[in-house]
Protein backbone atom coordinates (compact mmCIF):
# COMPACT_ATOMS: atom_id res chain seq x y z
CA UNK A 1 0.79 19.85 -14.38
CA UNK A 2 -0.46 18.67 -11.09
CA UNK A 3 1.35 19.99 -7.94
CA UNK A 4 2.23 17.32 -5.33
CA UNK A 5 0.52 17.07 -1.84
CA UNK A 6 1.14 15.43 1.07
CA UNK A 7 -1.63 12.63 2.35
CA UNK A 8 -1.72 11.32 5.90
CA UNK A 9 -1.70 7.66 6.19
CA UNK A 10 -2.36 5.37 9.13
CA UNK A 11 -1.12 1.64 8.89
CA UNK A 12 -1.61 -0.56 11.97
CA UNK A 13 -1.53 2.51 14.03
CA UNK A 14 1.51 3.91 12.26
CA UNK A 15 1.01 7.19 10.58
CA UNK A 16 3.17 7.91 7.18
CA UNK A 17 3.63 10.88 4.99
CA UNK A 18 3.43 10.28 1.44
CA UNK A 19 3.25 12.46 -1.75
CA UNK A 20 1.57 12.24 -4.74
CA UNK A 21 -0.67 14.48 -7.01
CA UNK A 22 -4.18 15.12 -6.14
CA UNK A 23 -5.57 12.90 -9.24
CA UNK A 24 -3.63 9.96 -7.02
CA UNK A 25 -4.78 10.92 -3.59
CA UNK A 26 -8.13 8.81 -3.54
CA UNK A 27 -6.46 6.01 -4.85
CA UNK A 28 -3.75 6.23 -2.72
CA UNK A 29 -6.19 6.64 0.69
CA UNK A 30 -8.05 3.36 -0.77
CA UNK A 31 -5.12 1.72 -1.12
CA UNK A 32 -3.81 2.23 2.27
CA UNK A 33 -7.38 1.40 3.67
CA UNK A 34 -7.24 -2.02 2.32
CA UNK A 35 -4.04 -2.82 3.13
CA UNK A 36 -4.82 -1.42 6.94
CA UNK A 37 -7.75 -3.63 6.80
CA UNK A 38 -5.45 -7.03 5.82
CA UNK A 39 -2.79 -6.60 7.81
CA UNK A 40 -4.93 -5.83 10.85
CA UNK A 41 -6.96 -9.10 9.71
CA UNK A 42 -4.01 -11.03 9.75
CA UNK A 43 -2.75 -9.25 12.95
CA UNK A 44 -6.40 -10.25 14.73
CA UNK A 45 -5.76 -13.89 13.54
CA UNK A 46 -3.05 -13.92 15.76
CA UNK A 47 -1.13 -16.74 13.89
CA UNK A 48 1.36 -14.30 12.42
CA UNK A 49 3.45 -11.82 15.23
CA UNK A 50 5.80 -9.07 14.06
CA UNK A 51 4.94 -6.58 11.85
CA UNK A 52 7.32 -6.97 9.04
CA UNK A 53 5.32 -10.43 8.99
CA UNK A 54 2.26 -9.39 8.81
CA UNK A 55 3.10 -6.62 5.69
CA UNK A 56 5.04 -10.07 4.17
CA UNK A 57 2.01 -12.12 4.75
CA UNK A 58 -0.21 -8.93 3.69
CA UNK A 59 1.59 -8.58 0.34
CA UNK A 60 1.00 -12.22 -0.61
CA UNK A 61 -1.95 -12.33 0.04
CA UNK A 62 -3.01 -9.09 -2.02
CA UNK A 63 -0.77 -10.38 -4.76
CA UNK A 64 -2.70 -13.47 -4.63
CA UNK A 65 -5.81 -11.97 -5.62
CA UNK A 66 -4.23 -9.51 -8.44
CA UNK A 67 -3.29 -12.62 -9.75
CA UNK A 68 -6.75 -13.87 -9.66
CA UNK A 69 -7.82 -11.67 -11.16
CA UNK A 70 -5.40 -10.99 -13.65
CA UNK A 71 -6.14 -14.79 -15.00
CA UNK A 72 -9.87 -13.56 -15.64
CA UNK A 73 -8.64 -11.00 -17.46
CA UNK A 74 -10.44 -8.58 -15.81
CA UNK A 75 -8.14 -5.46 -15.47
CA UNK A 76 -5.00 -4.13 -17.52
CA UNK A 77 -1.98 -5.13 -16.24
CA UNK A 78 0.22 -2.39 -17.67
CA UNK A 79 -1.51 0.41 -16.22
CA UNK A 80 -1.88 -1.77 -12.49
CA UNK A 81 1.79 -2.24 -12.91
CA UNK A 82 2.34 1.70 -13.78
CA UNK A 83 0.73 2.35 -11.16
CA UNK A 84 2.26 0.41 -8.70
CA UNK A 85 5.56 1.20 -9.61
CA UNK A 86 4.38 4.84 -9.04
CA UNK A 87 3.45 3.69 -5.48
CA UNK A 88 6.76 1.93 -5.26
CA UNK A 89 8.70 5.27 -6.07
CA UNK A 90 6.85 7.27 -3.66
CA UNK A 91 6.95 4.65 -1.04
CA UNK A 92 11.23 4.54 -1.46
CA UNK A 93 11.05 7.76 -0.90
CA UNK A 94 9.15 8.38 1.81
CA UNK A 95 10.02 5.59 4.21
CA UNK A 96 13.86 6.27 4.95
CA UNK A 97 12.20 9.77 6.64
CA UNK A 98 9.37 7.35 8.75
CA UNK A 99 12.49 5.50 10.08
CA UNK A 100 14.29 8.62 11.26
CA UNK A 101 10.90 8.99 13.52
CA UNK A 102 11.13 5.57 15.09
């Protein structure tokens, strides 16, 4: 059994607290990275203002291109979806503390 850790995340300039096991960590730190990376694209672009735009805007855009690939065929979906549900469950739990900050 894997003991939970806390990893330091920065988003936009934001820094969140998350938990997860140490086999999820890397994936978890990649994960932020890229979505860092879009949102601050999109953010740069400077046709979308507001943040909870630019994580909508983000999100369809990543979802776009799981969907891409998904019609390839070129991952499998069951274990992306475990996993983001995972990520899902740790994000719900984790964010109602972030907004105590702000």
């Amino acid at each position: 059994m894997s003991i939970s850790k806390t990893v330091d995340i920065a988003i936009m300039g934001r820094e969140f607290h998350f938990t997860c096991s140490p086999e999820e960590r890397e994936e978890l730190l990649q994960s932020a990275a890229y979505l860092d990376q879009k949102m601050c694209e999109i953010k740069n672009n400077g046709k979308v203002m507001g943040l909870e735009r630019i994580a909508i805007v983000a999100a369809l855009n990543i979802t776009q291109e799981l969907l891409a690939v998904k019609v390839r065929g070129g991952i499998d979906i069951r274990e992306f979806k475990h996993r983001i549900n995972r990520m899902q469950a740790t994000l719900d739990a984790v964010i109602p503390e972030q907004e105590k900050l702000f």
